[in-house]
Protein backbone atom coordinates (compact mmCIF):
# COMPACT_ATOMS: atom_id res chain seq x y z
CA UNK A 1 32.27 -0.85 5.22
CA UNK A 2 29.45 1.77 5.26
CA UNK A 3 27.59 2.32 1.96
CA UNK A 4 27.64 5.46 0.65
CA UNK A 5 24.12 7.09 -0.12
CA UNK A 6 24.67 6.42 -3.72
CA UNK A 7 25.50 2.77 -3.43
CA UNK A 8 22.47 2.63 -1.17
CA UNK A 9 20.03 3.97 -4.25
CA UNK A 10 21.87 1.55 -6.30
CA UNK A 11 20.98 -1.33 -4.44
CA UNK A 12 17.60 -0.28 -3.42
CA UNK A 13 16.55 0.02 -7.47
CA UNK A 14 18.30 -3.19 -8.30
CA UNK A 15 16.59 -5.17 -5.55
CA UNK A 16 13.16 -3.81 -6.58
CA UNK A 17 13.59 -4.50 -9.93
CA UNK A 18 14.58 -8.58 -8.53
CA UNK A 19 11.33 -8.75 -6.32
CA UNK A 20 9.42 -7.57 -9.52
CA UNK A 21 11.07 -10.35 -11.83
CA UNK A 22 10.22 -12.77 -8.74
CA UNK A 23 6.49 -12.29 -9.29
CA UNK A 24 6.90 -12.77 -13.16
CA UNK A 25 5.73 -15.95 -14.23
CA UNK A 26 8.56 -18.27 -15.91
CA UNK A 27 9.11 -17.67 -19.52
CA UNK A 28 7.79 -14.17 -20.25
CA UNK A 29 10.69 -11.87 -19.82
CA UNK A 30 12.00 -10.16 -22.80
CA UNK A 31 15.93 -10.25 -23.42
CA UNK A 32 17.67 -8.52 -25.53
CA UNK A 33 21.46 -6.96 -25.84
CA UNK A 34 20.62 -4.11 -23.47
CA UNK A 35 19.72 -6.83 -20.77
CA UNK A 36 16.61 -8.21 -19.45
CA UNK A 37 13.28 -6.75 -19.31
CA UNK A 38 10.64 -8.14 -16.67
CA UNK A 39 7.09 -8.41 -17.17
CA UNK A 40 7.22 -9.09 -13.91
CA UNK A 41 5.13 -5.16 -12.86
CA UNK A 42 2.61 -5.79 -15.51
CA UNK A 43 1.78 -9.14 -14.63
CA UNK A 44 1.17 -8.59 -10.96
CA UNK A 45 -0.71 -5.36 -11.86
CA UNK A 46 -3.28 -7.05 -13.90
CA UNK A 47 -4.27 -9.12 -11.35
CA UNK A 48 -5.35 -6.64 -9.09
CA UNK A 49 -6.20 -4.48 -12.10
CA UNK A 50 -9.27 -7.32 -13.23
CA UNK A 51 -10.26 -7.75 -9.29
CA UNK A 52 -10.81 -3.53 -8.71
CA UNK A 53 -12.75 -3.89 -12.05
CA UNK A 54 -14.97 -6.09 -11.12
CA UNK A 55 -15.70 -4.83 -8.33
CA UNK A 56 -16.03 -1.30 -8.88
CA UNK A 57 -18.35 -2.79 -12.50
CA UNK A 58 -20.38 -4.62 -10.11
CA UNK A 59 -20.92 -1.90 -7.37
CA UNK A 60 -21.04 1.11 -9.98
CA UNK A 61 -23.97 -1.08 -12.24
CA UNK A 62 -25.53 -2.83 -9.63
CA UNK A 63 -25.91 -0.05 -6.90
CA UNK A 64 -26.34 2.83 -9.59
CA UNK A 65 -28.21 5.85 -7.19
CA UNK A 66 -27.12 4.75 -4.21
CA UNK A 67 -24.22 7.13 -3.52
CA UNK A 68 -21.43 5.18 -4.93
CA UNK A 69 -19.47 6.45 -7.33
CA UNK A 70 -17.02 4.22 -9.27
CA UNK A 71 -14.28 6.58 -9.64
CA UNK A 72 -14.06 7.18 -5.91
CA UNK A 73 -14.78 3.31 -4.94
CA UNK A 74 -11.98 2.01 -7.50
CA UNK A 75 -9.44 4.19 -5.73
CA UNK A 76 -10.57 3.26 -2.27
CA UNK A 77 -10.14 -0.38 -3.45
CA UNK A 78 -6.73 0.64 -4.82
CA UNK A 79 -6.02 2.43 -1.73
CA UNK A 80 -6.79 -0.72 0.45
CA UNK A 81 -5.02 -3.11 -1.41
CA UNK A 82 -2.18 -1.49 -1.31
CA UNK A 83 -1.94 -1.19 2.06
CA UNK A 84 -3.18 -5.02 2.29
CA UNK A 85 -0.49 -6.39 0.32
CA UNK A 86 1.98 -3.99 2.22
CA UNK A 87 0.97 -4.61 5.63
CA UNK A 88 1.19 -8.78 4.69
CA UNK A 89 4.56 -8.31 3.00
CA UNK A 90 6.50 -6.27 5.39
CA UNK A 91 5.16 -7.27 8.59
CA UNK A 92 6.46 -10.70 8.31
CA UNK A 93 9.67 -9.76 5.53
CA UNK A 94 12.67 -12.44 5.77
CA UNK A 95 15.60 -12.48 3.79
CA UNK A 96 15.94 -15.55 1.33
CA UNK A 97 19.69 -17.15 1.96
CA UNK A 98 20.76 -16.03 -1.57
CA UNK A 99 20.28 -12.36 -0.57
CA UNK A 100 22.20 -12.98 2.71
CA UNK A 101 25.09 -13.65 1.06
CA UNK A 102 25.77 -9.98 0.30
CA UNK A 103 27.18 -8.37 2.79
CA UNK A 104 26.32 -4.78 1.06
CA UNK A 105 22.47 -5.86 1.26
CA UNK A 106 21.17 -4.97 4.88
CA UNK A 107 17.74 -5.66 6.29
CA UNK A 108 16.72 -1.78 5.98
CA UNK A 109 17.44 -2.14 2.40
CA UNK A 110 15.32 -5.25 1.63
CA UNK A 111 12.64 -4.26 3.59
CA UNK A 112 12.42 -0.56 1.62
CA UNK A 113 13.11 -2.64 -1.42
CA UNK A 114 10.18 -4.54 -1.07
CA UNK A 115 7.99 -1.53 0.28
CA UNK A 116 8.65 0.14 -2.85
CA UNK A 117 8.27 -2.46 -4.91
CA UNK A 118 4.34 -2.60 -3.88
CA UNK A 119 4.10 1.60 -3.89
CA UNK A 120 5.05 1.83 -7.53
CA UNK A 121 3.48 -1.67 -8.62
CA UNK A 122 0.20 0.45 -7.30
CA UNK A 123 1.02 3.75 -8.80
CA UNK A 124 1.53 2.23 -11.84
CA UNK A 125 -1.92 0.57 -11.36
CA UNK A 126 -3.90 4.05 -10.44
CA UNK A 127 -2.18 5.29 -13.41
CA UNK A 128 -4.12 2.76 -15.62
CA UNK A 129 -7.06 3.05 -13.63
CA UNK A 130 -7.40 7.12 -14.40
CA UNK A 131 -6.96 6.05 -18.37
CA UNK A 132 -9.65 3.83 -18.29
CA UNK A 133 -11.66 5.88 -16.76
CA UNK A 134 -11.52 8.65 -18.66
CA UNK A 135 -11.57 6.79 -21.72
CA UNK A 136 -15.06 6.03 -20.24
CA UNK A 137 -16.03 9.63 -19.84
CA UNK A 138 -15.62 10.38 -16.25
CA UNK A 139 -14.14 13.16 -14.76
CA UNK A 140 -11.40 12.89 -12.65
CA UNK A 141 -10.17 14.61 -9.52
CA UNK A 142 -6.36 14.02 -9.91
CA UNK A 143 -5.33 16.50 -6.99
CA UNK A 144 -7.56 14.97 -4.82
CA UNK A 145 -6.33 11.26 -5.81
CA UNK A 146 -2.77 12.14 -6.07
CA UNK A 147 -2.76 13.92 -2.49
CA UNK A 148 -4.99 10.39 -0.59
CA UNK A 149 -2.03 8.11 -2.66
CA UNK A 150 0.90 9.81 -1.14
CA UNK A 151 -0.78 10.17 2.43
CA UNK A 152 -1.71 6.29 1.63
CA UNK A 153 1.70 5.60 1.08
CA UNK A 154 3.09 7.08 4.24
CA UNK A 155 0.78 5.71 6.50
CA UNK A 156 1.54 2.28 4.88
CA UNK A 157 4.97 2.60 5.46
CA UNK A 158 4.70 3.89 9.47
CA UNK A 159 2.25 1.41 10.10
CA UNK A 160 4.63 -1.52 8.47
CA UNK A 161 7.51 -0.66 10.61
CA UNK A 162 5.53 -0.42 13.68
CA UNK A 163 3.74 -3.66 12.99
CA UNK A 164 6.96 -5.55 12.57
CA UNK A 165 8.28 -4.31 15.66
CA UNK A 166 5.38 -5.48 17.74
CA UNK A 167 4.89 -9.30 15.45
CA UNK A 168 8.24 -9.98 15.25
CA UNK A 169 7.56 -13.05 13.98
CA UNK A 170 5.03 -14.68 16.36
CA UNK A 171 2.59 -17.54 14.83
CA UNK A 172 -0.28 -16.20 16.77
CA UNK A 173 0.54 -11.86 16.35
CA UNK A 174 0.98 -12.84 12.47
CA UNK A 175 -2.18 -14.78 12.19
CA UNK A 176 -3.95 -11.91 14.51
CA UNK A 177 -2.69 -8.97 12.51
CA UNK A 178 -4.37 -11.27 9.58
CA UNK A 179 -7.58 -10.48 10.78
CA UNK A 180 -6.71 -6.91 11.10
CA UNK A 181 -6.09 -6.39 7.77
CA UNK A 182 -9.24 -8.41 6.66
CA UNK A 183 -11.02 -5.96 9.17
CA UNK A 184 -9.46 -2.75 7.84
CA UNK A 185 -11.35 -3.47 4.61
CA UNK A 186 -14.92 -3.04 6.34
CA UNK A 187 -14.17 -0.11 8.95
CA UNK A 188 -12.26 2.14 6.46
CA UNK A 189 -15.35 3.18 4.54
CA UNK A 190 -14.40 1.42 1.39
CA UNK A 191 -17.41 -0.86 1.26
CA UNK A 192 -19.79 1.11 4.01
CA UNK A 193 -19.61 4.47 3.89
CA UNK A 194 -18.45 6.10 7.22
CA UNK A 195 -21.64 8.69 7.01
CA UNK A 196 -24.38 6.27 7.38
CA UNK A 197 -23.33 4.58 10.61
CA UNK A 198 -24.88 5.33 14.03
CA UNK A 199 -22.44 8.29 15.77
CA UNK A 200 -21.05 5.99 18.24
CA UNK A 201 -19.69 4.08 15.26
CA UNK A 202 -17.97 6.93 13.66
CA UNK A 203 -16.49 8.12 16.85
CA UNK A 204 -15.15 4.80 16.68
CA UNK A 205 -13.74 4.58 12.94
CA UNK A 206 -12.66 8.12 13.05
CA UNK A 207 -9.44 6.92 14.72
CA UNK A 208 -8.89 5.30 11.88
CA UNK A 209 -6.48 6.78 9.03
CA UNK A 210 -7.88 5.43 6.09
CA UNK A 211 -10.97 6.09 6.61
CA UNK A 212 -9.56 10.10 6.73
CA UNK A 213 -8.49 9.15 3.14
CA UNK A 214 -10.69 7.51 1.67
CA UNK A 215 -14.00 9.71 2.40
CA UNK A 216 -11.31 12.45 1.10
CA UNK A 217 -11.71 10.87 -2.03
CA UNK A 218 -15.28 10.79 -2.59
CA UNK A 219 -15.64 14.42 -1.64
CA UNK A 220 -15.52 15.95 -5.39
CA UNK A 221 -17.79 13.21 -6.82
CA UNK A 222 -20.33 13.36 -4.20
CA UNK A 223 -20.20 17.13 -2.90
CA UNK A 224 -20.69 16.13 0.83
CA UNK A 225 -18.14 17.23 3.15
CA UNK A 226 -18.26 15.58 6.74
CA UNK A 227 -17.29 17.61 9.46
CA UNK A 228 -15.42 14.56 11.01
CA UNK A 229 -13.72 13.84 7.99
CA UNK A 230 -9.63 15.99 8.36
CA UNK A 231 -7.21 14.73 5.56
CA UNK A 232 -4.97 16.78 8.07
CA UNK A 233 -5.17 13.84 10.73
CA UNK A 234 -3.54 11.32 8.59
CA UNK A 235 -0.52 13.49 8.41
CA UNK A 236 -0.58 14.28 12.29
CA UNK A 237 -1.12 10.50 12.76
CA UNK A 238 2.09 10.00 10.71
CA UNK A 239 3.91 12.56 12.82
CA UNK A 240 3.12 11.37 15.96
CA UNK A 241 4.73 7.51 15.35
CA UNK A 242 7.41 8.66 12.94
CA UNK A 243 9.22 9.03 16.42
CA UNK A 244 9.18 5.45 16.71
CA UNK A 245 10.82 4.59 13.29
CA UNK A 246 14.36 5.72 13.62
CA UNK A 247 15.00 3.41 16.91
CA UNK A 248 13.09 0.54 14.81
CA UNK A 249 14.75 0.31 11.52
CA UNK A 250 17.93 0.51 14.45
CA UNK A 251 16.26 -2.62 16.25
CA UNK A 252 15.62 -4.55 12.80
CA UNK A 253 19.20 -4.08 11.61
CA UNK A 254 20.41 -5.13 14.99
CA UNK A 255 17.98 -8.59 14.84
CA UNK A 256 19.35 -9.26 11.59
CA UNK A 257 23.18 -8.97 12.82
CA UNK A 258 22.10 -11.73 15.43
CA UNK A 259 20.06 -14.00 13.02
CA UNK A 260 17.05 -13.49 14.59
CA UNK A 261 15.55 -11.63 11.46
């Protein structure tokens, strides 16, 4: 029997809230007569929390006048790791036997599950970042931010359906597309800014999404607008291969019926 939309949200929310309590440490949830409360979303969020720190500290102290500003670079960061721990999770997503069981629970709704579960884990983490930051004194651009997260997030999500069409869980695509996403974190101007490469370079890494995004972000803090720089070619890039997802998501559910996913 179909689910109905409803029973669909229902399941979606409550496997989300599972795959946070997974990543909780044993012992730290919070019980009480209204249920269970995971710690599960915090704990994974300071994690990545202390890494963007540091790294935005070290590049925002140690490279003070060079052109880098931390509030920019600790989004970029955000921005990459979030589509770094997307692109590892859903890429290469399998159902634990224990979820298989339920017969309401289809692939589609784990794999969304799970997508969502790192889009609001890193929401939640921008969020803290934009306190902290202005606790500090700097000024925020929140339109700007808010608009590069959501075009972020779309991307993420086109690019991890496409990507587990094409791995489908081959050894040598899965350690391949490993290297990708190490790669992704030096050509999408988050550590080298696209604007100081030679021009055959940035012909080159304009192809590239994120790199769209992320110089969008540093565009109020540093006053320089590129010419090559379109946060409108994210969304047409989105466009374009959101053709592909509908027969996809089909193909996944179809794997799944078989076993083979």
């Amino acid at each position: 029997m179909m689910l109905n939309m409803p029973n669909r949200l229902n399941k979606i929310v409550a496997l989300t809230t599972y795959l946070y309590r997974k990543r909780s440490p044993n012992g730290i949830d919070f019980k009480s007569s209204k249920g269970i409360f995971s710690f599960g979303i915090i704990w994974s969020a300071l994690k990545m929390l202390i890494i963007i720190g540091g790294i935005s500290t070290i590049f925002g102290i140690g490279l003070r006048g060079t052109g880098i500003h931390i509030e920019a670079f600790s989004f970029n960061l955000l921005f990459y790791f979030c589509f770094a721990e997307a692109a590892r999770t859903l890429a290469t997503l399998a159902i634990n036997p224990a979820i298989r069981e339920d017969k309401n629970i289809s692939f589609n709704i784990f794999f969304i599950s799970n997508y969502l579960r790192v889009i609001t884990q890193f929401f939640i983490m921008g969020i803290i970042i934009c306190i902290v930051l202005y606790f500090f004194g700097y000024k925020l651009n929140i339109t700007y931010t808010m608009i590069a997260f959501c075009l972020n997030a779309i991307f993420i999500f086109v690019y991890c359906v496409i990507v587990a069409g094409l791995i489908n869980k081959k050894a040598f695509l899965i350690e391949l597309h490993d290297f990708v996403i190490q790669g992704m974190f030096f050509i999408s101007s988050v550590i080298i800014p696209v604007s100081i490469l030679p021009n055959f370079v940035i012909d080159i890494l304009v192809w590239n999404p994120l790199v769209h995004i992320n110089e969008f972000v540093k565009e109020p803090y540093t006053n320089i607008y590129l010419s090559y720089i379109d946060i409108y070619y994210p969304l047409k890039f989105i466009l374009a291969f959101s053709v592909l997802l509908i027969p996809l998501l089909f193909y996944f559910e179809k794997q799944y019926a078989d076993g083979r996913r």
